[in-house]
Protein backbone atom coordinates (compact mmCIF):
# COMPACT_ATOMS: atom_id res chain seq x y z
CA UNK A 1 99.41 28.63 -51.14
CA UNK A 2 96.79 30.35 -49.03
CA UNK A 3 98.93 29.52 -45.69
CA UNK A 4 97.13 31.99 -43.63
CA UNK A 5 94.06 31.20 -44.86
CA UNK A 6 94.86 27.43 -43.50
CA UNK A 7 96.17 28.61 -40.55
CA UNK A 8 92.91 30.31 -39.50
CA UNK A 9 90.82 27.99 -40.10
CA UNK A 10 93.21 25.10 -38.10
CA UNK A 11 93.78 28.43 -35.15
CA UNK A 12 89.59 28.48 -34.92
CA UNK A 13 89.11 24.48 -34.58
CA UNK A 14 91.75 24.47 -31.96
CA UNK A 15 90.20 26.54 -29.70
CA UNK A 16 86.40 25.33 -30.59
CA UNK A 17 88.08 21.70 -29.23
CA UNK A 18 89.98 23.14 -26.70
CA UNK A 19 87.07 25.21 -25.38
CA UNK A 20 84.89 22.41 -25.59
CA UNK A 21 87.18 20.22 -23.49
CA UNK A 22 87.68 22.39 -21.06
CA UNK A 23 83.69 23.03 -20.95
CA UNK A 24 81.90 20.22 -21.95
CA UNK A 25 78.72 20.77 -20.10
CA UNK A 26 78.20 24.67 -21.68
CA UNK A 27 79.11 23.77 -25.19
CA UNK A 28 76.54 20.91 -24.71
CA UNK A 29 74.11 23.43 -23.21
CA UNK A 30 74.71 25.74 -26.35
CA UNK A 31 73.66 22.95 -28.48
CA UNK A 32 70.73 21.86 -26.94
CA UNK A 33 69.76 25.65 -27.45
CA UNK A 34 70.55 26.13 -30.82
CA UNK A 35 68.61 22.87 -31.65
CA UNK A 36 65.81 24.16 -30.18
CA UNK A 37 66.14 27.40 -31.17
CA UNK A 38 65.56 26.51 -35.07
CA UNK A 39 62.91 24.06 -33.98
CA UNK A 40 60.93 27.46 -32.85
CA UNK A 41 61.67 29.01 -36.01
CA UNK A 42 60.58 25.83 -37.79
CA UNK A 43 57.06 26.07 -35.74
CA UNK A 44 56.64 29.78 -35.67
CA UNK A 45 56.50 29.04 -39.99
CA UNK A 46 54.60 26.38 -39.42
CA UNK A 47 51.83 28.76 -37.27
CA UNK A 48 51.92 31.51 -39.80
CA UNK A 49 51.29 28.90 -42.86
CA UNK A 50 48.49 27.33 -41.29
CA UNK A 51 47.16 31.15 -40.11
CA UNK A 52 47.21 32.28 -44.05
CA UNK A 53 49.47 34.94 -42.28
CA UNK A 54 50.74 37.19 -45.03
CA UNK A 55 54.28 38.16 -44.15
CA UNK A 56 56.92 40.16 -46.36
CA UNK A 57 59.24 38.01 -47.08
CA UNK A 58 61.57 40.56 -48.45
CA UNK A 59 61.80 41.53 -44.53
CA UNK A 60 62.40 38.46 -43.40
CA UNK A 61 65.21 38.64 -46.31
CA UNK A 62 67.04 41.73 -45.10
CA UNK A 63 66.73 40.78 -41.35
CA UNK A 64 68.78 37.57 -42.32
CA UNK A 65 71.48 39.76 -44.45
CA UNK A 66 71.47 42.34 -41.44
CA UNK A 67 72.92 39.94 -39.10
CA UNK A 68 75.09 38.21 -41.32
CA UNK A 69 76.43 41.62 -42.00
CA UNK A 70 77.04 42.42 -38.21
CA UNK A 71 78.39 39.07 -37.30
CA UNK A 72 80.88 39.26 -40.64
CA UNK A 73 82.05 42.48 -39.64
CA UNK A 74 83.01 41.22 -35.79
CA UNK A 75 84.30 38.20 -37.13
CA UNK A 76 86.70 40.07 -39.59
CA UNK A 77 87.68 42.60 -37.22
CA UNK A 78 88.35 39.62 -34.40
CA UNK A 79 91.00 38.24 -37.25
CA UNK A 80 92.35 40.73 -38.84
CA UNK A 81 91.79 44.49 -36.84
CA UNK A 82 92.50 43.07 -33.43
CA UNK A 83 94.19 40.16 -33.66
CA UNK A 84 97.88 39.99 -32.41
CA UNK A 85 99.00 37.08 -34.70
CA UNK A 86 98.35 38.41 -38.09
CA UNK A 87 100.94 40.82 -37.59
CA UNK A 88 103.62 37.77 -38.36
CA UNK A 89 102.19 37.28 -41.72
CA UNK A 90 102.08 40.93 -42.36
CA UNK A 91 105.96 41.36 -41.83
CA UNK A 92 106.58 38.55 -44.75
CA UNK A 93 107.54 39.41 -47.96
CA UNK A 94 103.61 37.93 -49.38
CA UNK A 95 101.55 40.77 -50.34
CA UNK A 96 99.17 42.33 -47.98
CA UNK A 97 96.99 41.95 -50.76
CA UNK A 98 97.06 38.45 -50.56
CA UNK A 99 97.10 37.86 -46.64
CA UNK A 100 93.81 40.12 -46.20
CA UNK A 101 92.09 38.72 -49.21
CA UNK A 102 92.42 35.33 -46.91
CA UNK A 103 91.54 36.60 -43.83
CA UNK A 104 88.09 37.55 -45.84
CA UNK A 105 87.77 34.10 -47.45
CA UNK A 106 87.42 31.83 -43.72
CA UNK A 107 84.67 35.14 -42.83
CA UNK A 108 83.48 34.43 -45.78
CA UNK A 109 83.00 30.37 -45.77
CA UNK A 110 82.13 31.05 -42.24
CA UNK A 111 79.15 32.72 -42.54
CA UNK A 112 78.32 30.55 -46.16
CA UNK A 113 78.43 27.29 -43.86
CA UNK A 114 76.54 28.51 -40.97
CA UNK A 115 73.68 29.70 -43.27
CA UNK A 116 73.80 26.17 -45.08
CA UNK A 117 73.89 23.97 -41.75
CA UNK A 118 71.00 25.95 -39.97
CA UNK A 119 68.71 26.04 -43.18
CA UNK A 120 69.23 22.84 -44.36
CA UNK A 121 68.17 22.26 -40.88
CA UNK A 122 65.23 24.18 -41.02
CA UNK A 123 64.36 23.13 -43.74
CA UNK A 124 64.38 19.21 -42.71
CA UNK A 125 61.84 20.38 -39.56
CA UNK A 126 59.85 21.87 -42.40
CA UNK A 127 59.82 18.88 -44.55
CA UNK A 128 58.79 16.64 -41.57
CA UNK A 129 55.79 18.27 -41.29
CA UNK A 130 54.14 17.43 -44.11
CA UNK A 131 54.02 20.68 -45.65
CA UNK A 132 55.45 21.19 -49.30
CA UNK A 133 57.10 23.89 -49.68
CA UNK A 134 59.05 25.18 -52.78
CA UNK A 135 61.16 28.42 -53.16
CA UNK A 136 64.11 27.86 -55.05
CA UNK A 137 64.18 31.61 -56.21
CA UNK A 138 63.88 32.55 -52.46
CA UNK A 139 66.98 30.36 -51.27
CA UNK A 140 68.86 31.33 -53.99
CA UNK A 141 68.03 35.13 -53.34
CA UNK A 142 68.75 34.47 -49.31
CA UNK A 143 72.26 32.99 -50.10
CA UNK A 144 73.17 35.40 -52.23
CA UNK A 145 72.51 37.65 -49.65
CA UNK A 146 74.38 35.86 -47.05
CA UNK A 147 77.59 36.85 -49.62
CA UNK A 148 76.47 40.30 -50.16
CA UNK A 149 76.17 40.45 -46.07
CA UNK A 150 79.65 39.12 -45.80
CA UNK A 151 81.36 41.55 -48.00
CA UNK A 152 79.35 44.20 -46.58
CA UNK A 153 80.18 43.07 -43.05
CA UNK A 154 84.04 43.39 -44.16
CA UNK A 155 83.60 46.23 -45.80
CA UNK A 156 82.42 48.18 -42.90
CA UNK A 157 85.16 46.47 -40.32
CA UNK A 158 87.93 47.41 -42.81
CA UNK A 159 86.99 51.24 -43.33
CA UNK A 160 84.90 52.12 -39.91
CA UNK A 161 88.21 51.02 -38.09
CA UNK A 162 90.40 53.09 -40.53
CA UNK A 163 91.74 56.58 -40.60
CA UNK A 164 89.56 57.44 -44.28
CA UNK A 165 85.72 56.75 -42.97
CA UNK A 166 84.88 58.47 -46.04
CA UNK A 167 85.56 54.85 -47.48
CA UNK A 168 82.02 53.72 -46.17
CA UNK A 169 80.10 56.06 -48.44
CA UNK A 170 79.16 53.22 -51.17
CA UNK A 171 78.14 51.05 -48.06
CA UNK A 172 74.91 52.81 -47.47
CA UNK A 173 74.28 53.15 -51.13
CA UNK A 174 74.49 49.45 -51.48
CA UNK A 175 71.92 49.30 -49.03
CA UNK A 176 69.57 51.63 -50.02
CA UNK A 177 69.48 49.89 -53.28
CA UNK A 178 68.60 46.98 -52.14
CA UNK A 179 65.57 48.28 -49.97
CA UNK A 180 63.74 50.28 -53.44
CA UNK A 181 64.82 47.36 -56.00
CA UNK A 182 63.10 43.87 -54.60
CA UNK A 183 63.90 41.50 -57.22
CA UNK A 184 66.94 38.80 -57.04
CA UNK A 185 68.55 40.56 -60.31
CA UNK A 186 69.17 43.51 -58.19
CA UNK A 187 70.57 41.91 -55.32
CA UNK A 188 72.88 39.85 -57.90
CA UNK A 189 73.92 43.31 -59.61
CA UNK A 190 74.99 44.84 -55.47
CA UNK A 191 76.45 41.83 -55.00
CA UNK A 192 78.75 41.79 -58.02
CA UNK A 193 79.06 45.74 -57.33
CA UNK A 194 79.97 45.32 -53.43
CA UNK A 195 82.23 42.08 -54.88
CA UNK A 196 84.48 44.85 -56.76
CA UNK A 197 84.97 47.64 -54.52
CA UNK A 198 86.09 44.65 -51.69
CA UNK A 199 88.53 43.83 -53.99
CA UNK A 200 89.59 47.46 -54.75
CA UNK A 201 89.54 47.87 -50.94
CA UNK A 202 91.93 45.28 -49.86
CA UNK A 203 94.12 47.97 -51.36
CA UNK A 204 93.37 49.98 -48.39
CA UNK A 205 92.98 47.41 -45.89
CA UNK A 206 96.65 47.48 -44.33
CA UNK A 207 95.55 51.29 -43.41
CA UNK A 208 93.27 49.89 -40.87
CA UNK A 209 95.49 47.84 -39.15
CA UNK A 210 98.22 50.05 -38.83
CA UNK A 211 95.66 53.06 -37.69
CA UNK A 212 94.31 50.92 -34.56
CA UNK A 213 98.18 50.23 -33.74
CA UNK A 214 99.13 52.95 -33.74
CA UNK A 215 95.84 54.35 -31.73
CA UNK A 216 96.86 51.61 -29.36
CA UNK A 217 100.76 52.67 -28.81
CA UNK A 218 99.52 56.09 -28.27
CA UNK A 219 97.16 55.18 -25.29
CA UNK A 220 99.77 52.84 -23.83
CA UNK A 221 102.62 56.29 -24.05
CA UNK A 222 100.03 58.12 -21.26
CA UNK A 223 100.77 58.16 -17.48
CA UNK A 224 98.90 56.49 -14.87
CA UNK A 225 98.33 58.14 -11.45
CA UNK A 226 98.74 56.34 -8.87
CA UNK A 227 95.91 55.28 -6.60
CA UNK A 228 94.35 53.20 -4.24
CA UNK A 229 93.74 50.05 -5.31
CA UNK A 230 89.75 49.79 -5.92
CA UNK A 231 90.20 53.32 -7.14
CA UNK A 232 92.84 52.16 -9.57
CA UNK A 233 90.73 49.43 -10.35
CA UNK A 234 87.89 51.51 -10.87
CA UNK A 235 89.42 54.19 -12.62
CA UNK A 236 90.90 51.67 -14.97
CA UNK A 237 87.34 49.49 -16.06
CA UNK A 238 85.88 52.78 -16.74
CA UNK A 239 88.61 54.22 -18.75
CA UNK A 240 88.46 51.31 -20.98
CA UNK A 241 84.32 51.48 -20.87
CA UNK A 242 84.96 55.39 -22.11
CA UNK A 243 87.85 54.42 -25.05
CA UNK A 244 85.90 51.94 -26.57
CA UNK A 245 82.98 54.43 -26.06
CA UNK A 246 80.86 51.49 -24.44
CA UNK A 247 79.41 53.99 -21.90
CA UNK A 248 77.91 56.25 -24.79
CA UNK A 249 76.78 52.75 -26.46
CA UNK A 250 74.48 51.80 -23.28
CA UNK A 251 73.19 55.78 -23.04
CA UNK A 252 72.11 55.14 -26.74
CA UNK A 253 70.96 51.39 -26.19
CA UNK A 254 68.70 52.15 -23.09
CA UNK A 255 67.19 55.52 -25.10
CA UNK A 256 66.47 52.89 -28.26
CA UNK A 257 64.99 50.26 -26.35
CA UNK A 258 63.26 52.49 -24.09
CA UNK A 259 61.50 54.23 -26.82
CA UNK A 260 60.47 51.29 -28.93
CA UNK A 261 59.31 48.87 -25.71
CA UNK A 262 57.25 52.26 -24.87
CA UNK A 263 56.13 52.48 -28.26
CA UNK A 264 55.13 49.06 -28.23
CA UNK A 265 53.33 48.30 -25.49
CA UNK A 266 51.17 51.61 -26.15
CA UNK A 267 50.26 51.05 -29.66
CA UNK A 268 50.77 47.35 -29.53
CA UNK A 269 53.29 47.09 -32.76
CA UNK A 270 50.23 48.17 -35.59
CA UNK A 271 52.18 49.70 -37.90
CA UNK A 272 55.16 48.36 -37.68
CA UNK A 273 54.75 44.73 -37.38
CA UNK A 274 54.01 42.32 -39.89
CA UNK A 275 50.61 40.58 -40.40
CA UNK A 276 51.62 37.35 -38.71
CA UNK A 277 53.52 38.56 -36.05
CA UNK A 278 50.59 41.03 -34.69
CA UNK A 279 48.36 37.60 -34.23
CA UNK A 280 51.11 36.53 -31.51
CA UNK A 281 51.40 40.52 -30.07
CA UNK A 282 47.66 40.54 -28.89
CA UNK A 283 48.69 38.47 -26.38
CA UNK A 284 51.56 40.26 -24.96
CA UNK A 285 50.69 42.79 -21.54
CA UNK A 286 52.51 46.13 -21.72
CA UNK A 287 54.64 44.58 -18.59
CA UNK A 288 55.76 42.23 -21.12
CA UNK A 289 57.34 44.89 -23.18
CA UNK A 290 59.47 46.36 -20.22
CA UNK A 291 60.12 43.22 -19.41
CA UNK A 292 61.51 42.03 -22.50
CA UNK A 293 62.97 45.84 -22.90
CA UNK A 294 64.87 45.78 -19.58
CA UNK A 295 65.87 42.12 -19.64
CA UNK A 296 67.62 43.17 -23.11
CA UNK A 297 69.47 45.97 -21.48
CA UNK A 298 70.66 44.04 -18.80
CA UNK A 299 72.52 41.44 -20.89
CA UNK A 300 74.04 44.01 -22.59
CA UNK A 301 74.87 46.94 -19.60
CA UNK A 302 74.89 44.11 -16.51
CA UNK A 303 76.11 40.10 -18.03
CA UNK A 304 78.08 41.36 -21.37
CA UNK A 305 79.84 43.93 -19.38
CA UNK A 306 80.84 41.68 -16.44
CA UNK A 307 82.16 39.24 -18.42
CA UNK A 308 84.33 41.41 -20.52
CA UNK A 309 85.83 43.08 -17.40
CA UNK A 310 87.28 39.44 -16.80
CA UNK A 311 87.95 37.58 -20.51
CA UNK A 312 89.16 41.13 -21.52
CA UNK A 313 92.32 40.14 -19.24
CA UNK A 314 93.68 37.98 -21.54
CA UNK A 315 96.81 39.96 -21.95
CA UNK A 316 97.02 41.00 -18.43
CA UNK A 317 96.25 38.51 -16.19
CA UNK A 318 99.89 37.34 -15.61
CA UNK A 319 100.04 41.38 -13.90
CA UNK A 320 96.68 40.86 -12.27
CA UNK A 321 98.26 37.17 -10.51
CA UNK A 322 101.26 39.43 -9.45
CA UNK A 323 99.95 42.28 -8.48
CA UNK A 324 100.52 43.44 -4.05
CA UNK A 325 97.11 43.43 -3.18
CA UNK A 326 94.49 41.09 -2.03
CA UNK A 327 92.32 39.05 -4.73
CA UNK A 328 89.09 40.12 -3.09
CA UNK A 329 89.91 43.76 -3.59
CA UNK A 330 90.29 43.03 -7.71
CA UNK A 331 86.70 41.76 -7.39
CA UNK A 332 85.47 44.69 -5.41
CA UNK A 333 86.89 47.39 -7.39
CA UNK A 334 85.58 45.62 -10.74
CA UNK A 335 82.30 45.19 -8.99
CA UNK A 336 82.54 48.84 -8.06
CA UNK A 337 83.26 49.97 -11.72
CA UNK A 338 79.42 48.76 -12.56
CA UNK A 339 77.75 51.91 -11.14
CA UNK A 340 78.71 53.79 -14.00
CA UNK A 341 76.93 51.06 -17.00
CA UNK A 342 73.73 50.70 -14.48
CA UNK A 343 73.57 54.64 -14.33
CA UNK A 344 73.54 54.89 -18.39
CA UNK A 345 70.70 52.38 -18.46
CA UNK A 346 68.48 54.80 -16.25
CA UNK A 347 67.46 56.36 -19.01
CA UNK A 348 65.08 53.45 -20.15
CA UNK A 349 62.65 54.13 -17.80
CA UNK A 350 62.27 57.92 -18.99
CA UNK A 351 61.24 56.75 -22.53
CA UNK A 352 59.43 53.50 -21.50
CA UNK A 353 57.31 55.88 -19.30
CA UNK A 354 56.39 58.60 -22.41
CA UNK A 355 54.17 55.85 -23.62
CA UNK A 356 52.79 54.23 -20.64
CA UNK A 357 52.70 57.43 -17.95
CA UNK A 358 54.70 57.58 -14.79
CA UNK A 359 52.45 54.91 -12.63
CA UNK A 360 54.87 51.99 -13.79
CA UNK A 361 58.21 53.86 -13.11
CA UNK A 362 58.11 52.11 -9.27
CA UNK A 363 58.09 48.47 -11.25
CA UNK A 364 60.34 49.34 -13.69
CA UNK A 365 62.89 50.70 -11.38
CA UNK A 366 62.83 47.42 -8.79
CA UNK A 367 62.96 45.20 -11.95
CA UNK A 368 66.16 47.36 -13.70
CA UNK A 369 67.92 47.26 -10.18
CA UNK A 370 66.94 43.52 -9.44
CA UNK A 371 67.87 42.64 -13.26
CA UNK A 372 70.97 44.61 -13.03
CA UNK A 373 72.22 42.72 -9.68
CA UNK A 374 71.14 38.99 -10.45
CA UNK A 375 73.18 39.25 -14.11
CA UNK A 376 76.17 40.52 -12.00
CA UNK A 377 75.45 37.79 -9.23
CA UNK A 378 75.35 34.81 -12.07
CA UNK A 379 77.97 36.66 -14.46
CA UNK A 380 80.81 37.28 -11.70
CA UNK A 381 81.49 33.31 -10.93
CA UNK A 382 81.94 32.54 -14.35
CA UNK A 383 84.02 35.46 -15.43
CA UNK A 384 86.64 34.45 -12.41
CA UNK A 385 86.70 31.60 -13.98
CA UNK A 386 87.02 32.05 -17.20
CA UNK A 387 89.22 34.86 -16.47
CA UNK A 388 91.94 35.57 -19.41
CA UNK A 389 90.36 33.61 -22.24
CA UNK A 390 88.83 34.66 -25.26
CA UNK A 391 85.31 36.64 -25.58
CA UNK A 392 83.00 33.21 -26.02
CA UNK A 393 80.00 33.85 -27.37
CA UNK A 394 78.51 30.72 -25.94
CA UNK A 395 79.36 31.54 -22.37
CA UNK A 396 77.28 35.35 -22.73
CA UNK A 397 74.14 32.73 -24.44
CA UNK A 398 74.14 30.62 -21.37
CA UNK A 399 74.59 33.29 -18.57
CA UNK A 400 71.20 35.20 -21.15
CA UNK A 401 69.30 32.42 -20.46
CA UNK A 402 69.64 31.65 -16.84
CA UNK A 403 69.28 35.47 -16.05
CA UNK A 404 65.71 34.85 -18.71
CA UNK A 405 64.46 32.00 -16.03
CA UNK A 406 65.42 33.82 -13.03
CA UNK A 407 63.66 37.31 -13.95
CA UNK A 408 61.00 35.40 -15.56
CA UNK A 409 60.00 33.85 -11.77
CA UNK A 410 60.73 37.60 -10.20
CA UNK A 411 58.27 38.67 -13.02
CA UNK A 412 55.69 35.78 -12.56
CA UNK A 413 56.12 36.44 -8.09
CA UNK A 414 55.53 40.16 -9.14
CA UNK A 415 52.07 39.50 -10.83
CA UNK A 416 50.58 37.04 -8.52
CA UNK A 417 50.72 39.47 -5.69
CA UNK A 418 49.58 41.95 -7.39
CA UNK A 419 46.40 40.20 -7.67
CA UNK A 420 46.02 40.36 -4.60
CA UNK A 421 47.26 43.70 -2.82
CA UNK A 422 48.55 46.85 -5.16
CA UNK A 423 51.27 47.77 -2.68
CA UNK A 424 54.02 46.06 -3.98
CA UNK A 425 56.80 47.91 -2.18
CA UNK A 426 57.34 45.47 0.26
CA UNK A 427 58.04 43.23 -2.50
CA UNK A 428 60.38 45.22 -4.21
CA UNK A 429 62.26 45.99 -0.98
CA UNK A 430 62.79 42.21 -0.02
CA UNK A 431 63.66 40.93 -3.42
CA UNK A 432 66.14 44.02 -3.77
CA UNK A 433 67.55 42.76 -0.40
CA UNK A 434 67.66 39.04 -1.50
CA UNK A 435 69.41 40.40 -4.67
CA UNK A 436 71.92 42.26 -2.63
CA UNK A 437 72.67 39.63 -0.31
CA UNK A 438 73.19 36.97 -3.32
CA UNK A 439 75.85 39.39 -5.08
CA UNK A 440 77.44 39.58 -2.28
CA UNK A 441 78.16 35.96 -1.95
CA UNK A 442 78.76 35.82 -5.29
CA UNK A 443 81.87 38.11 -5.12
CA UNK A 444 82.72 35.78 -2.22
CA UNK A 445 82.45 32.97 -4.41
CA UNK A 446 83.93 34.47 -7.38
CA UNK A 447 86.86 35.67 -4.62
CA UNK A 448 87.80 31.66 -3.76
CA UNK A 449 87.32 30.51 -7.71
CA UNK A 450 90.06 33.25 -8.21
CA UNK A 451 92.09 32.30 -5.76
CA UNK A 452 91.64 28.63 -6.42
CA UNK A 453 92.44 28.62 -9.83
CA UNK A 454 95.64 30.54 -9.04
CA UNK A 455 96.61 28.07 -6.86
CA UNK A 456 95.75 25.25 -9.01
CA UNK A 457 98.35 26.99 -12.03
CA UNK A 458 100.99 27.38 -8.93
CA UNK A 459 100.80 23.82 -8.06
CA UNK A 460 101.16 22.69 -11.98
């Protein structure tokens, strides 16, 4: 009785312990983080109570359900769409039925226990404050969406990642319901609603598995020229950027981000911001936005994409080890394979600059070149030696917030000189050096981690 459900659940603690042993110092680092991260929650509440702020707390309630409903739909397409292992249980005589229905229930208590360990925490920092606070409607309405976000989550892994899309129709309809009818009766009703058709999906959900296989079997049937190593290299990072139509993804993310930093730090967030938050946006320069703007599309086009080049090799690195050519090469031609996400994320400063006019394009393009190159220098390291290991969420939060505190001092160097002198490109042109210089090295460095973790696995 449910044996893949226990399986998943005992697969998932294994590698949280193993993980954690093998990295004490980031998980620790993570949960410092995350402690302090719902401490600022706690205190932003605490500074729009004692404002009389008047926030929407309906927004507050779909922002919540939106990223359960992202994060549900990665987790279920980590354990079911793309994972290797579920394929065993598949191939038994147990319904499919069955085996996907508890895949969905460990997403499902997932997502239910993170929302009860980080409210109940939040709600202790709340408590300790003095304040009295009661909203049993409101918590009730919050977890239900939580479940709603899971199934819809599933839902849209299940049928995005199948080869009937038209599947996803009563998705949207689900949500447009819930943005015209407020009250927790109607979120109830779309959650018993979205509750049936997941249950009349799992019919389906077999489809999706077998169309990504079979996507997969055709890709692996092509031919592969042969080429020079770094070109190989090259040729092969980008190919995989282009299938998984990442390169379109940062085009789209540096056009959005662009266009709402610009919008932003022109208008200052008046109409689109609640009442609370625009107290806190007085304060923020329109440097701010493009900082915050660029520093977003950096983790995303510079640290995310560095990293996956190297945990993505979890299949492969056995070939990598074996491969004739020198380790130092493998880091050049991956490093090489980067011009192509920084070019995509060019197009920031074209929107940013609609708003604000073309006198900050100089700024923004030292800071998206000096971003771009520091979350390469810090990312590289770490992805050599991390290399061939599961995508960990934890390691992309870390490498975030040292790239925050390093831009954050370029950004703070930036403005105290140009209190003093408005020709800043000698500034730009030696912290662009110092940049260079420091990736450099780090390719060095991540060229002996490389190296000495394959002679580390030799000698065992």
């Amino acid at each position: 009785m449910l044996e893949t459900y226990k399986y998943l659940f005992l697969d998932i603690a294994r590698n949280f312990f193993r993980n954690a042993k093998t990295s004490p110092l980031l998980y620790l680092f993570f949960g410092f983080m995350m402690f302090f991260s719902i401490v600022g929650m706690a205190f932003i509440t605490l500074f729009l109570i004692r404002q009389n702020a008047e926030v929407n707390i309906y927004e507050v309630f779909l922002l919540i359900m939106f990223v359960i409903t992202m994060k549900s739909g990665v987790d279920f397409h980590k354990y079911y769409i793309k994972s290797n292992t579920i394929s065993y249980p598949l191939s038994t005589p147990i319904s499919h039925q069955r085996t996907i229905s508890e895949i969905f229930l460990v997403v499902f208590w997932l997502q239910l226990g993170l929302w009860a360990f980080f409210s109940i925490l939040f709600s202790i920092f709340i408590a300790l404050s003095e304040i009295k606070l009661s909203y049993p409607i409101e918590y009730i309405q919050f977890t239900m969406g939580v479940m709603l976000g899971t199934i819809l989550g599933s839902l849209i892994s299940m049928h995005f990642f199948s080869s009937k899309r038209l599947r996803l129709i009563p998705i949207p309809i689900f949500f447009a319901f819930l943005w015209f009818y407020r009250e927790p009766i109607a979120t109830l009703i779309i959650l018993l609603l979205a509750t049936i058709y997941l249950i009349i999906s799992f019919r389906w959900a077999l489809d999706s598995y077998q169309f990504v296989k079979r996507i997969e079997r055709n890709k692996e049937l092509k031919q592969v020229k042969t080429r020079d190593a770094i070109k190989a290299i090259f040729h092969k990072e980008t190919t995989i950027l282009w299938r998984d139509r990442l390169l379109f993804s940062f085009v789209f993310s540096a056009v959005t981000i662009g266009g709402f930093s610009g919008y932003l730090a022109q208008f200052g967030g008046d109409s689109i911001l609640p009442e609370g938050i625009k107290q806190l946006a007085r304060f923020i320069t329109p440097s701010m936005y493009g900082f915050l703007g660029i520093y977003i599309l950096a983790i995303y086009t510079s640290v995310f994409t560095s990293l996956n080049f190297f945990l993505a090799e979890e299949d492969t690195e056995w070939l990598i080890r074996n491969l004739p050519i020198r380790e130092k090469t493998i880091m050049k031609g991956k490093a090489v394979s980067l011009v192509l996400p920084f070019i995509c994320s060019i197009p920031f400063v074209a929107f940013f600059s609609a708003f604000k006019g073309l006198n900050m394009i100089p700024s923004l393009m030292w800071f998206m070149a000096f971003s771009f190159m520091v979350g390469v220098t810090i990312s590289f390291p770490l992805g050599a030696k991390y290399m061939g290991k599961k995508s960990d969420v934890l390691l992309l939060y870390c490498v975030a917030m040292i790239l925050f505190v390093v831009l954050a001092i370029a950004m703070a160097f930036e403005n105290l000189i140009s209190l003093y002198s408005t020709f800043l490109i000698p500034f730009y042109i030696i912290t662009i050096l110092v940049a260079a210089v420091s990736m450099f090295l780090s390719l060095e460095f991540s060229t002996y981690i490389f190296k000495l973790k394959y002679n580390l696995s030799k000698a065992l």
